[in-house]
PDB file of N, CA and C in Angstrom:
ATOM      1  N   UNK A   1     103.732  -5.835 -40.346  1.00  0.00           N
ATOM      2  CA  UNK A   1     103.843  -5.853 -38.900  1.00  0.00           C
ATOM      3  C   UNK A   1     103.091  -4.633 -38.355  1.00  0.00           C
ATOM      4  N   UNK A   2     102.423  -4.864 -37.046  1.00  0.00           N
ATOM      5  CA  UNK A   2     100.914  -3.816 -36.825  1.00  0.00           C
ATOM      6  C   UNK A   2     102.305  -2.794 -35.839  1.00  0.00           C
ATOM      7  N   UNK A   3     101.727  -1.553 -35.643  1.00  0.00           N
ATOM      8  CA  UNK A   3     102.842  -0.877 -34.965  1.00  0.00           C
ATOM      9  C   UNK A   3     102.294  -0.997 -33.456  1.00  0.00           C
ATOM     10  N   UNK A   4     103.612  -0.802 -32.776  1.00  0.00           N
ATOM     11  CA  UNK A   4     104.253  -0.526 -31.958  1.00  0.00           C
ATOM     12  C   UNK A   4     103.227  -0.102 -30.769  1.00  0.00           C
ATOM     13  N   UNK A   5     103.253  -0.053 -29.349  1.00  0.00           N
ATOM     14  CA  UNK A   5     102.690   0.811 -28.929  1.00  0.00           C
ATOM     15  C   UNK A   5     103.299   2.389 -29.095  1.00  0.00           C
ATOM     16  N   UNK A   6     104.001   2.401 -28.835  1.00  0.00           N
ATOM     17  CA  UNK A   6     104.904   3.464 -29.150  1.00  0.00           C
ATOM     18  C   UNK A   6     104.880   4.481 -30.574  1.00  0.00           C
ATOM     19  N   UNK A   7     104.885   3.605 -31.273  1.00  0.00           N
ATOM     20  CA  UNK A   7     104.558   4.030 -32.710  1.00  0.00           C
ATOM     21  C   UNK A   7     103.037   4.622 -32.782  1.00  0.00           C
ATOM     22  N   UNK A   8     102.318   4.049 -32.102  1.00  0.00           N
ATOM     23  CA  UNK A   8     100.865   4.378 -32.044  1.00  0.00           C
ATOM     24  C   UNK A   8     100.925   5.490 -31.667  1.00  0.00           C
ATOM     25  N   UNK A   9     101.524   5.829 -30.218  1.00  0.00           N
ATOM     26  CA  UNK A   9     101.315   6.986 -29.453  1.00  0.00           C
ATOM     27  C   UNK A   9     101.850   8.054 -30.341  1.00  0.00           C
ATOM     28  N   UNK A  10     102.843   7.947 -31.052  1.00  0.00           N
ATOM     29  CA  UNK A  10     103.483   8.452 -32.091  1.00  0.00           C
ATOM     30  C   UNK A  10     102.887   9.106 -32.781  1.00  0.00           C
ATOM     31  N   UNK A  11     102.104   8.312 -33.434  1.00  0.00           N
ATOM     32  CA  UNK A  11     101.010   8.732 -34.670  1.00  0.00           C
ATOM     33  C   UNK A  11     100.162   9.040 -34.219  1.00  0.00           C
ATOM     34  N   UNK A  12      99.443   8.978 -32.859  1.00  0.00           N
ATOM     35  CA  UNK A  12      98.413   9.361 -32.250  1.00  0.00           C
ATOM     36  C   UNK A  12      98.820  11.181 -31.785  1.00  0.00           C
ATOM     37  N   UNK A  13     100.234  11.493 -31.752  1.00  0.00           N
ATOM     38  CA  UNK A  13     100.166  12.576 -31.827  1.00  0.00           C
ATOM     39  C   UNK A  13      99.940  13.671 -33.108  1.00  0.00           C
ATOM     40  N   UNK A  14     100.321  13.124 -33.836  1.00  0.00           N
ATOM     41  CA  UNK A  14      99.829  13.716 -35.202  1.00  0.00           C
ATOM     42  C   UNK A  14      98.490  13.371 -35.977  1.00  0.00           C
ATOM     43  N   UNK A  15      97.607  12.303 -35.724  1.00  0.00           N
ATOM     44  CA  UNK A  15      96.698  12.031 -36.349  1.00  0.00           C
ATOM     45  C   UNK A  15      95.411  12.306 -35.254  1.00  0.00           C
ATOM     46  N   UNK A  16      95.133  12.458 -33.986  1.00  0.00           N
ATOM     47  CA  UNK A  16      94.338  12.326 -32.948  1.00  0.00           C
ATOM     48  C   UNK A  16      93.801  10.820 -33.199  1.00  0.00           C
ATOM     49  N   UNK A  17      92.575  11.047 -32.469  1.00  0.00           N
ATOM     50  CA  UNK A  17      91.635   9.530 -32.225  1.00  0.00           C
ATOM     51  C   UNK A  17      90.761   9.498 -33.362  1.00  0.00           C
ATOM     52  N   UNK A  18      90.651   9.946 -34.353  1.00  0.00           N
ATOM     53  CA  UNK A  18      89.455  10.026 -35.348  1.00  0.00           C
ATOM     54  C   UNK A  18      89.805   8.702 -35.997  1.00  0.00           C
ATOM     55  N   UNK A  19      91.088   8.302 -35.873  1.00  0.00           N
ATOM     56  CA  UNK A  19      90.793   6.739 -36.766  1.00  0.00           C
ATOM     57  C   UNK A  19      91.563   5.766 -35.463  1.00  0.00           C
ATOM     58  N   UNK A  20      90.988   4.446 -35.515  1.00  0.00           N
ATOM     59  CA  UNK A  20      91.242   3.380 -34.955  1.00  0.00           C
ATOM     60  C   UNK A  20      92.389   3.098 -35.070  1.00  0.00           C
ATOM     61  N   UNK A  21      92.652   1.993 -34.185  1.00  0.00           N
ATOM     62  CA  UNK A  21      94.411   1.380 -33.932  1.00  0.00           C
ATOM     63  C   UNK A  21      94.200   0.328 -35.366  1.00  0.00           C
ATOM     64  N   UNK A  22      93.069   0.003 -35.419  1.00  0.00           N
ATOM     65  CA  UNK A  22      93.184  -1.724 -36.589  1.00  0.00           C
ATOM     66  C   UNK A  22      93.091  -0.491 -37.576  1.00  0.00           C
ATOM     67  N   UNK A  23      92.282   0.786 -38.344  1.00  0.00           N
ATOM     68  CA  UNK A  23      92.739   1.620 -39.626  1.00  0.00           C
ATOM     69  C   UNK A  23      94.082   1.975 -39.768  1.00  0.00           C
ATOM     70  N   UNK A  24      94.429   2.303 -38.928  1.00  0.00           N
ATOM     71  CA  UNK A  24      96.340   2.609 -38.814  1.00  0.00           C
ATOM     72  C   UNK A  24      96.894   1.686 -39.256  1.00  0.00           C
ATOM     73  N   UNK A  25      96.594   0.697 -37.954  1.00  0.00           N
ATOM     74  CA  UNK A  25      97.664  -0.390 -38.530  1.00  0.00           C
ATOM     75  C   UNK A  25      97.539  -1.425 -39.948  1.00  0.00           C
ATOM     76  N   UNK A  26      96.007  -1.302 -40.331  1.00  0.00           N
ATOM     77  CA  UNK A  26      96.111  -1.856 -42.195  1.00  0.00           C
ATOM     78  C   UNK A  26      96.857  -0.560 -43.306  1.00  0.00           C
ATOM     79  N   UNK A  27      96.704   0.620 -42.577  1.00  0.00           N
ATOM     80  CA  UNK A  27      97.273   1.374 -43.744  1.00  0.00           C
ATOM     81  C   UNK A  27      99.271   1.159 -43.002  1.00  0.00           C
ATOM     82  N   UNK A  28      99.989   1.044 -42.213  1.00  0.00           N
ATOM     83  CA  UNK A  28     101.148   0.527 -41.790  1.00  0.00           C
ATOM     84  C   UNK A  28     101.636  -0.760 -42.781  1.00  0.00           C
ATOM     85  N   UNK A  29     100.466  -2.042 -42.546  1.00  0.00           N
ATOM     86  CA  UNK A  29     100.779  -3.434 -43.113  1.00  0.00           C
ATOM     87  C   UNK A  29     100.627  -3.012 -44.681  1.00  0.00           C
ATOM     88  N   UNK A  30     100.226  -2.176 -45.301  1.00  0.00           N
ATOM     89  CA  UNK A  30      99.820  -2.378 -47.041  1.00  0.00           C
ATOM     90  C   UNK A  30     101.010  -1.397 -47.230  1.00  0.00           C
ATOM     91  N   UNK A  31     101.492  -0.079 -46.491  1.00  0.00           N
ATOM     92  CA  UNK A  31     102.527   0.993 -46.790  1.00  0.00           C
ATOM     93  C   UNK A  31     103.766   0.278 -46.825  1.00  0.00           C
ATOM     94  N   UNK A  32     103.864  -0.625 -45.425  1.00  0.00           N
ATOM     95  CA  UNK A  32     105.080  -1.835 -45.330  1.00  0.00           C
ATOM     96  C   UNK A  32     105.237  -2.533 -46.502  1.00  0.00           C
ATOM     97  N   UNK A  33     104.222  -3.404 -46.953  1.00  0.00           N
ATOM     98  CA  UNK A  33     104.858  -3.969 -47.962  1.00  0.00           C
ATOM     99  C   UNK A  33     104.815  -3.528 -49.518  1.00  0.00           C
ATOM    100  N   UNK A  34     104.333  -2.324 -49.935  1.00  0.00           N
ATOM    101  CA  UNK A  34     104.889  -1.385 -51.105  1.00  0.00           C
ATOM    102  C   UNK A  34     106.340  -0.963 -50.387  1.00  0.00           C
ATOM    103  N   UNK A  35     106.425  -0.442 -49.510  1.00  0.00           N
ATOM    104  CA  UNK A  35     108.128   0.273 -49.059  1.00  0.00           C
ATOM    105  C   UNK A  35     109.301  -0.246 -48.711  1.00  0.00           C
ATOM    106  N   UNK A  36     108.460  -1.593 -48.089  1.00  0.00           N
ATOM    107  CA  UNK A  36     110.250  -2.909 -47.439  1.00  0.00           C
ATOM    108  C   UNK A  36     110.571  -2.267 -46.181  1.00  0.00           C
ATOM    109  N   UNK A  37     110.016  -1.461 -45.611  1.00  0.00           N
ATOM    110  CA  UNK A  37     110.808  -0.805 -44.615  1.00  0.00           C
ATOM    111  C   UNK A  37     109.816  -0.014 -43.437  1.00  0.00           C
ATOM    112  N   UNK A  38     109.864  -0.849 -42.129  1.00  0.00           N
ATOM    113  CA  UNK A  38     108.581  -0.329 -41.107  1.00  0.00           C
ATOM    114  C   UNK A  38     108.854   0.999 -40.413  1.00  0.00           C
ATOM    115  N   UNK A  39     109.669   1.476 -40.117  1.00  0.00           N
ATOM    116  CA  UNK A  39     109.501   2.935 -40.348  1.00  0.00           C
ATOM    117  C   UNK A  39     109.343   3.771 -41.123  1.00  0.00           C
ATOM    118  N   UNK A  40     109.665   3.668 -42.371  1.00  0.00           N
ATOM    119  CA  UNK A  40     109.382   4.268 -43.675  1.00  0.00           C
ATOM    120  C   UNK A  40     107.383   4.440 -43.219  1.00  0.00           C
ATOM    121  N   UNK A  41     107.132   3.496 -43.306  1.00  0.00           N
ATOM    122  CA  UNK A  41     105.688   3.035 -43.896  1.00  0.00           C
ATOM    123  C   UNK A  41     104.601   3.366 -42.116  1.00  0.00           C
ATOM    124  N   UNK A  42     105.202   3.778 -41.000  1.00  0.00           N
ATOM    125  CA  UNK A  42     104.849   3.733 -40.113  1.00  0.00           C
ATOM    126  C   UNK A  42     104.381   5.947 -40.770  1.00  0.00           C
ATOM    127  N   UNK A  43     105.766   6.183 -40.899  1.00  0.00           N
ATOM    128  CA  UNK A  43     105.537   7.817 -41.228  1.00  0.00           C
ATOM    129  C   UNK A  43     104.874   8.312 -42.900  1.00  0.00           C
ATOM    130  N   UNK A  44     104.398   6.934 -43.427  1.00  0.00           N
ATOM    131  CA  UNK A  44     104.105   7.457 -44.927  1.00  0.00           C
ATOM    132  C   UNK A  44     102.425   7.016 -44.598  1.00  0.00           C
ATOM    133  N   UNK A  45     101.846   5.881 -43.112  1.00  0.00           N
ATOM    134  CA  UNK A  45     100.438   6.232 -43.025  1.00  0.00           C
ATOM    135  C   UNK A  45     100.636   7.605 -42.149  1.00  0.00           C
ATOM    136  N   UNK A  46     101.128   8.129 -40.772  1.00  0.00           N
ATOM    137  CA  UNK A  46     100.950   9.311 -40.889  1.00  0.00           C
ATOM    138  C   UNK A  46     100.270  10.394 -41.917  1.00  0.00           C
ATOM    139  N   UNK A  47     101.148  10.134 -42.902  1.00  0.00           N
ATOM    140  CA  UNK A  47     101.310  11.065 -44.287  1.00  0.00           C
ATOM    141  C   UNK A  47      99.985  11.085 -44.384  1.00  0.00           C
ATOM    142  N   UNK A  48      99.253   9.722 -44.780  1.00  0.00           N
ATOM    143  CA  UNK A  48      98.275   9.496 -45.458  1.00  0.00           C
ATOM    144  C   UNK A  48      97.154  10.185 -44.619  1.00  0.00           C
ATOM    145  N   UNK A  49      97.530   9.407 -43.523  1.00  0.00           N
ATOM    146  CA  UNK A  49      96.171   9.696 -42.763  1.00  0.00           C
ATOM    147  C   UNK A  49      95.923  11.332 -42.642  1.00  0.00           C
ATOM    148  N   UNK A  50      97.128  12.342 -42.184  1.00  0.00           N
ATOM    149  CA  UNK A  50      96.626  13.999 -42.506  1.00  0.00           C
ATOM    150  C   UNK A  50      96.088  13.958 -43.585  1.00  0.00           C
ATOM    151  N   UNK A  51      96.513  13.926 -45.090  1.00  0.00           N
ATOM    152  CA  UNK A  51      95.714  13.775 -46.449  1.00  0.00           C
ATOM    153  C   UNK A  51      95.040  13.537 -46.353  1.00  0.00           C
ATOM    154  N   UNK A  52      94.417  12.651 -45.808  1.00  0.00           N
ATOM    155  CA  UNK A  52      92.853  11.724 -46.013  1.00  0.00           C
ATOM    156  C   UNK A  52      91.820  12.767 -45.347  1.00  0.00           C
ATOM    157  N   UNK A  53      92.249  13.585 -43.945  1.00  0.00           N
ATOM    158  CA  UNK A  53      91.493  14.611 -43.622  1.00  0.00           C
ATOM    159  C   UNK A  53      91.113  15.894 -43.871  1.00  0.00           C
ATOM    160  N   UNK A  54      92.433  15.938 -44.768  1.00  0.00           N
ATOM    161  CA  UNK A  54      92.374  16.865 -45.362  1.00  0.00           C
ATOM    162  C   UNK A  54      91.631  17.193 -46.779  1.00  0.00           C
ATOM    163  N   UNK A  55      91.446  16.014 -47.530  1.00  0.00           N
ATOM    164  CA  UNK A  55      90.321  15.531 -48.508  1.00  0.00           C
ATOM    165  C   UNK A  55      89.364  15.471 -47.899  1.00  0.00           C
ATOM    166  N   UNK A  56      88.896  15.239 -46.849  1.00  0.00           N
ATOM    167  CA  UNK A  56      87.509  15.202 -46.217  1.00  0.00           C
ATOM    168  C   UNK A  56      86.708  16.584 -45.773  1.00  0.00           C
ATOM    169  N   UNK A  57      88.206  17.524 -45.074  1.00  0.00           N
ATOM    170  CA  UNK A  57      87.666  18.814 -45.428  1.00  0.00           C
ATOM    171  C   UNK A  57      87.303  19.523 -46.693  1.00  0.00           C
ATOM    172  N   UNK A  58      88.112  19.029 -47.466  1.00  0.00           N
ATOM    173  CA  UNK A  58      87.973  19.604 -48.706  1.00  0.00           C
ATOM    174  C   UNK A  58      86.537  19.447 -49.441  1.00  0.00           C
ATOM    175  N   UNK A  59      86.100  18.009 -49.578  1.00  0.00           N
ATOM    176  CA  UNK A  59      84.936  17.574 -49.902  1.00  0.00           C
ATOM    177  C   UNK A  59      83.927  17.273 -49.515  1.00  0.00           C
ATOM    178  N   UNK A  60      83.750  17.496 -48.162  1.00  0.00           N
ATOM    179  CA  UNK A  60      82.690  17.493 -47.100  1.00  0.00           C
ATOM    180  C   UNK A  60      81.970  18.506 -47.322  1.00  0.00           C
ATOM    181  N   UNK A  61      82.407  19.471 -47.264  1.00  0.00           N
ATOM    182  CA  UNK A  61      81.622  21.036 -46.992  1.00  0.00           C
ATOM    183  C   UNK A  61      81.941  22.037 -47.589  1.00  0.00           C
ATOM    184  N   UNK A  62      81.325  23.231 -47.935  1.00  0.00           N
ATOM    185  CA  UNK A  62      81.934  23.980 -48.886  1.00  0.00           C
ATOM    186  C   UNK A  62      82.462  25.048 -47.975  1.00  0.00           C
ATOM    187  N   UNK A  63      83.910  25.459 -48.232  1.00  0.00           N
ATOM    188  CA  UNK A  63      84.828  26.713 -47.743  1.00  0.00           C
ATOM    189  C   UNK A  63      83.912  27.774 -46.691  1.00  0.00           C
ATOM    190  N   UNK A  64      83.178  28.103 -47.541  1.00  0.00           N
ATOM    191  CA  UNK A  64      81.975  29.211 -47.022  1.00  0.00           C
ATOM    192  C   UNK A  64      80.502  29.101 -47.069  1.00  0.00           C
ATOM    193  N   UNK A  65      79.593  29.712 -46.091  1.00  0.00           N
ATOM    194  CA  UNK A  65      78.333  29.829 -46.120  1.00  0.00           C
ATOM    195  C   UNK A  65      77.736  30.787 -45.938  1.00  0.00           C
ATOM    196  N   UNK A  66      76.663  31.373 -46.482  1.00  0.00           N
ATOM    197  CA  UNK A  66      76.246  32.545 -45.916  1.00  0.00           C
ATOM    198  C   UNK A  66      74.860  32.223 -46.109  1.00  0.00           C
ATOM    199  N   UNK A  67      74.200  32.615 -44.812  1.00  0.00           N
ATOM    200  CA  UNK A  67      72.938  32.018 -44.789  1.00  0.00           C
ATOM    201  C   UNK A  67      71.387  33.526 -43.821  1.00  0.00           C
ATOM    202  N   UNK A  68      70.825  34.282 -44.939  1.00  0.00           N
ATOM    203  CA  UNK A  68      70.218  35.208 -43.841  1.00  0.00           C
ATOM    204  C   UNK A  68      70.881  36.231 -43.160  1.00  0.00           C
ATOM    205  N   UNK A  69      72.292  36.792 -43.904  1.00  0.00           N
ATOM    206  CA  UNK A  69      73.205  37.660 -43.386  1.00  0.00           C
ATOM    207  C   UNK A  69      74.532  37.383 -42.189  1.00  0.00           C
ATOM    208  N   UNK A  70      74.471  35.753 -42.261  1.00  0.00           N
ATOM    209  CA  UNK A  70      75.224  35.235 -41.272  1.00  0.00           C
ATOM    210  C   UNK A  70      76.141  34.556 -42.460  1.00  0.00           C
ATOM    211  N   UNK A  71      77.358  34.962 -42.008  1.00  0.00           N
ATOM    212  CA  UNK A  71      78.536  34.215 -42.972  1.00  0.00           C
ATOM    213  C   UNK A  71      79.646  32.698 -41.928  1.00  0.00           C
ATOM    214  N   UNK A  72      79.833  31.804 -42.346  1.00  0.00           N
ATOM    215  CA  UNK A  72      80.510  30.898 -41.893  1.00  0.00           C
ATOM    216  C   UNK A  72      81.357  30.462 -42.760  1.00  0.00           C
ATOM    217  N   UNK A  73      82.600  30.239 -42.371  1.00  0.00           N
ATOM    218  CA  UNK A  73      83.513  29.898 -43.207  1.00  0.00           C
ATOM    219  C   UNK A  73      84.579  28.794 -42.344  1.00  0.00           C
ATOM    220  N   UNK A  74      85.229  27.982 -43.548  1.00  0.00           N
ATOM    221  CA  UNK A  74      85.583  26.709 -43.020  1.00  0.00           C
ATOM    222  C   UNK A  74      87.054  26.375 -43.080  1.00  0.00           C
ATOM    223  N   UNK A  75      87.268  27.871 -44.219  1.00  0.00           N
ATOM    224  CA  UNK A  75      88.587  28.014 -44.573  1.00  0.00           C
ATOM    225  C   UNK A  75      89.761  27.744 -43.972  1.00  0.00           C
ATOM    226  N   UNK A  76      89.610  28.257 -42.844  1.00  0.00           N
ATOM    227  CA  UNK A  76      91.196  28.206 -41.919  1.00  0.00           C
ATOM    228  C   UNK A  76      91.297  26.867 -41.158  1.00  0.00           C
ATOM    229  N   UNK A  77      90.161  26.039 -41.136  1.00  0.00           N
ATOM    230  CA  UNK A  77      90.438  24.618 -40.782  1.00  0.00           C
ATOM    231  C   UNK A  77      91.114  24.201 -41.655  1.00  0.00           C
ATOM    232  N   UNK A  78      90.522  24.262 -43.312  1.00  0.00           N
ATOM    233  CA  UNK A  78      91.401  23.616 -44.353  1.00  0.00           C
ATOM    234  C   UNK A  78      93.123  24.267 -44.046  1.00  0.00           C
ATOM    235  N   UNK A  79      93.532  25.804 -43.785  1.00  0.00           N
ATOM    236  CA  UNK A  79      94.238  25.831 -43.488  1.00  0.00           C
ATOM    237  C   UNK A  79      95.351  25.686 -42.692  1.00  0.00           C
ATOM    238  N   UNK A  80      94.377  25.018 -41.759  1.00  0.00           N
ATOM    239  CA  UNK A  80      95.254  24.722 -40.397  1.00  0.00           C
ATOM    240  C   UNK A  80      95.844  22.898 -40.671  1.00  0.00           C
ATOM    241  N   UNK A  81      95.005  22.430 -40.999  1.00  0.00           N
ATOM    242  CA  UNK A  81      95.573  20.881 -41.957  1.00  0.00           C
ATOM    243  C   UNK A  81      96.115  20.823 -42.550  1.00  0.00           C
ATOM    244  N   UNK A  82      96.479  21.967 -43.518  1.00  0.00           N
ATOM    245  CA  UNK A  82      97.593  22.061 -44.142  1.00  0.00           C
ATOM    246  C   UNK A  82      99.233  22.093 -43.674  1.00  0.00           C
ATOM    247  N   UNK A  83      98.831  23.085 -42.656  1.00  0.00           N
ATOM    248  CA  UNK A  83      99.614  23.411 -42.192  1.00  0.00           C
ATOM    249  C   UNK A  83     100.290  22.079 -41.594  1.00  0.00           C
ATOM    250  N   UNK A  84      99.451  21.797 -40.611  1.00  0.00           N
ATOM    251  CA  UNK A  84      99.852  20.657 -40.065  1.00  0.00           C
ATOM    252  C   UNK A  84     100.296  19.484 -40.646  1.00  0.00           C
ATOM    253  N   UNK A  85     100.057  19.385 -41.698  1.00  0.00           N
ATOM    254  CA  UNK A  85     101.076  18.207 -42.980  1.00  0.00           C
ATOM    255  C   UNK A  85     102.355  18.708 -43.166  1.00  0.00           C
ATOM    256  N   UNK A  86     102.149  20.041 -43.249  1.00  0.00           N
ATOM    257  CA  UNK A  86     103.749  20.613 -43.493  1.00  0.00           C
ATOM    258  C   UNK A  86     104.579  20.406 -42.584  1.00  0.00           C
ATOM    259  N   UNK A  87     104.548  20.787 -41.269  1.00  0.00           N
ATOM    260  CA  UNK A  87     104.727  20.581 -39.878  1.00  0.00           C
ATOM    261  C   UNK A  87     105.023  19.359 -39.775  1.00  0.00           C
ATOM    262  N   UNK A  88     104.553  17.959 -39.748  1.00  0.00           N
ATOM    263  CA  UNK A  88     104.665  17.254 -40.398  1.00  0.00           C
ATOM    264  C   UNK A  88     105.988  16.594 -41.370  1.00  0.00           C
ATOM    265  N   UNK A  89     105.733  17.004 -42.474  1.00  0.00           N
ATOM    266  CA  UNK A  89     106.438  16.726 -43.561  1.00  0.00           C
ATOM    267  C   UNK A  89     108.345  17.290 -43.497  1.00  0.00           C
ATOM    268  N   UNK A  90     108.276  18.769 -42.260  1.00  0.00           N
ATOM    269  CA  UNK A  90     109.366  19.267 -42.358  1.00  0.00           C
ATOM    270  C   UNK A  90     110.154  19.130 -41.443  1.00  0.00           C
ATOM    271  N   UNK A  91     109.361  18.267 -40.071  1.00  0.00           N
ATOM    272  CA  UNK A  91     110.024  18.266 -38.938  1.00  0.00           C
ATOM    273  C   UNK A  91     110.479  16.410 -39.075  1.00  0.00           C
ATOM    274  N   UNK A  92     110.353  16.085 -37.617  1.00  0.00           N
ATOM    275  CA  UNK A  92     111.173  14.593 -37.460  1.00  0.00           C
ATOM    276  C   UNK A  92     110.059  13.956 -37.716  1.00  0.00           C
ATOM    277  N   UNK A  93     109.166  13.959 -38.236  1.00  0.00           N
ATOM    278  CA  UNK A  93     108.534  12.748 -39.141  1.00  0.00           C
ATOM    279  C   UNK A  93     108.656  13.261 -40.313  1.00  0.00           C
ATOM    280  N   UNK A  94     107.694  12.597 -41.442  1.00  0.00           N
ATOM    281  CA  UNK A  94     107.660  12.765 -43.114  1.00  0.00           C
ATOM    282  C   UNK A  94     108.813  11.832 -43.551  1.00  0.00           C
ATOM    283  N   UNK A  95     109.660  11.867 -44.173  1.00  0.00           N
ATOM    284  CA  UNK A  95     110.152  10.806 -45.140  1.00  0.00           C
ATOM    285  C   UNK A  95     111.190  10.515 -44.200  1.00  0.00           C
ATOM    286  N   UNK A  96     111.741  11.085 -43.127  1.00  0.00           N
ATOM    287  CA  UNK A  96     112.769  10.882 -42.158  1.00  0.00           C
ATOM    288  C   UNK A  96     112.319   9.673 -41.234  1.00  0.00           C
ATOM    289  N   UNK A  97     113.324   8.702 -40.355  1.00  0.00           N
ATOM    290  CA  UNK A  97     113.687   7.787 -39.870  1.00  0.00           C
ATOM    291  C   UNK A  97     112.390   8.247 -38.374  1.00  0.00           C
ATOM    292  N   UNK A  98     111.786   6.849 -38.272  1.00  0.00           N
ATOM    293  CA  UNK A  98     110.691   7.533 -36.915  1.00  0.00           C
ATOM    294  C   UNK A  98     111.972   7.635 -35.637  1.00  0.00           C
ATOM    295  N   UNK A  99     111.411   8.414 -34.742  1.00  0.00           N
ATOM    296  CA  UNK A  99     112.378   8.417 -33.896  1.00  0.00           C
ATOM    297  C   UNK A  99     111.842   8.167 -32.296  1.00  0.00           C
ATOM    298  N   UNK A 100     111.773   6.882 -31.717  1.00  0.00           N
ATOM    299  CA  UNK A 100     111.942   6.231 -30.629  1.00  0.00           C
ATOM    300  C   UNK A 100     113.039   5.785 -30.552  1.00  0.00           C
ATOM    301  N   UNK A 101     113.500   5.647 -29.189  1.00  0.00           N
ATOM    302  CA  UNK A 101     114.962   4.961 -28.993  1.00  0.00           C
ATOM    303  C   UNK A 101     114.812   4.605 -27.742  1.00  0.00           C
ATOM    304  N   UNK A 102     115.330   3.566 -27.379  1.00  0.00           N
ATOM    305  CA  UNK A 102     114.890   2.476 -26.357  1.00  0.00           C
ATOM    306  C   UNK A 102     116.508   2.392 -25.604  1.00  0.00           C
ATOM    307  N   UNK A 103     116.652   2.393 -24.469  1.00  0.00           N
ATOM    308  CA  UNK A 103     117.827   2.447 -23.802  1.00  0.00           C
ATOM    309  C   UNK A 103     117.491   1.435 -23.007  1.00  0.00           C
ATOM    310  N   UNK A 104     118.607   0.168 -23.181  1.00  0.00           N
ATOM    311  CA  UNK A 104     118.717  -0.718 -22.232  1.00  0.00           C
ATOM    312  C   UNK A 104     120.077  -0.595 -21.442  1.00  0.00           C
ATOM    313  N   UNK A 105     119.864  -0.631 -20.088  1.00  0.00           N
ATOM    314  CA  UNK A 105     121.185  -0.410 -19.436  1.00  0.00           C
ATOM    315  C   UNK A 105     120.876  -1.492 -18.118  1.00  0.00           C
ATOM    316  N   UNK A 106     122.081  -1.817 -17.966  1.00  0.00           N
ATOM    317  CA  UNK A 106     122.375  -3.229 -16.734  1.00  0.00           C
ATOM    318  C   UNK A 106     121.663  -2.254 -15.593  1.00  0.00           C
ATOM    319  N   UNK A 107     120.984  -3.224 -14.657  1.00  0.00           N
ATOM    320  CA  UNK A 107     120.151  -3.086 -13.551  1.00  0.00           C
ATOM    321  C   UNK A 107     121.976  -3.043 -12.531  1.00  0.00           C
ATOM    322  N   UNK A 108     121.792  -1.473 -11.564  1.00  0.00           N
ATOM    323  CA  UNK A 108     123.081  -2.069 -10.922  1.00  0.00           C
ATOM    324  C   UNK A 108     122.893  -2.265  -9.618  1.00  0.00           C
ATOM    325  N   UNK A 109     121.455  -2.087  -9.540  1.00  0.00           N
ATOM    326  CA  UNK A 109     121.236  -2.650  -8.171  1.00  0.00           C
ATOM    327  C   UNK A 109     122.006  -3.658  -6.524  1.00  0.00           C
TER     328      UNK A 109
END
């Protein structure tokens, strides 16, 4: 099942726009059915998707450059992705229950 709008916005806060609503939602439908369970699998592509950028920093470019007495370094991005998995991993997402909650209450118009 493709997520939610809600769920999107969700994950759109932790993942930004770098991947599409249809990449999300195939890594959601394949996490769903290894896990049995659509919140489980809504916060385990989360998971994935920081990892996946975080492999991309990793293997994209090398840490440091120094080029002609000019040094560039790439380091603290890798570190800041890290971070942000942890962040992540320790707060109300990571293996914990997603948390939207929908309140229906009688119109008392």
């Amino acid at each position: 099942m493709p997520a939610t709008s809600d769920e999107l916005a969700y994950a759109r806060s932790w993942i930004g726009e770098l991947e599409t609503d249809a990449d999300f939602n195939e890594r959601v439908d394949r996490l769903e059915a290894e896990l049995g369970n659509h919140d489980q699998a809504v916060n385990a592509a989360i998971e994935e998707s920081i990892r996946a950028r975080i492999t991309v920093l990793t293997l994209d470019q090398p840490s440091n450059m120094s080029i002609g007495g000019i040094s560039i370094g790439w380091g603290a991005n890798l570190q800041s992705a890290q971070k942000h998995l942890e962040d992540f991993m320790t707060g109300p997402g990571g293996s914990q229950t997603y948390g939207v909650t929908v309140i229906d209450r009688p119109d008392v118009r």
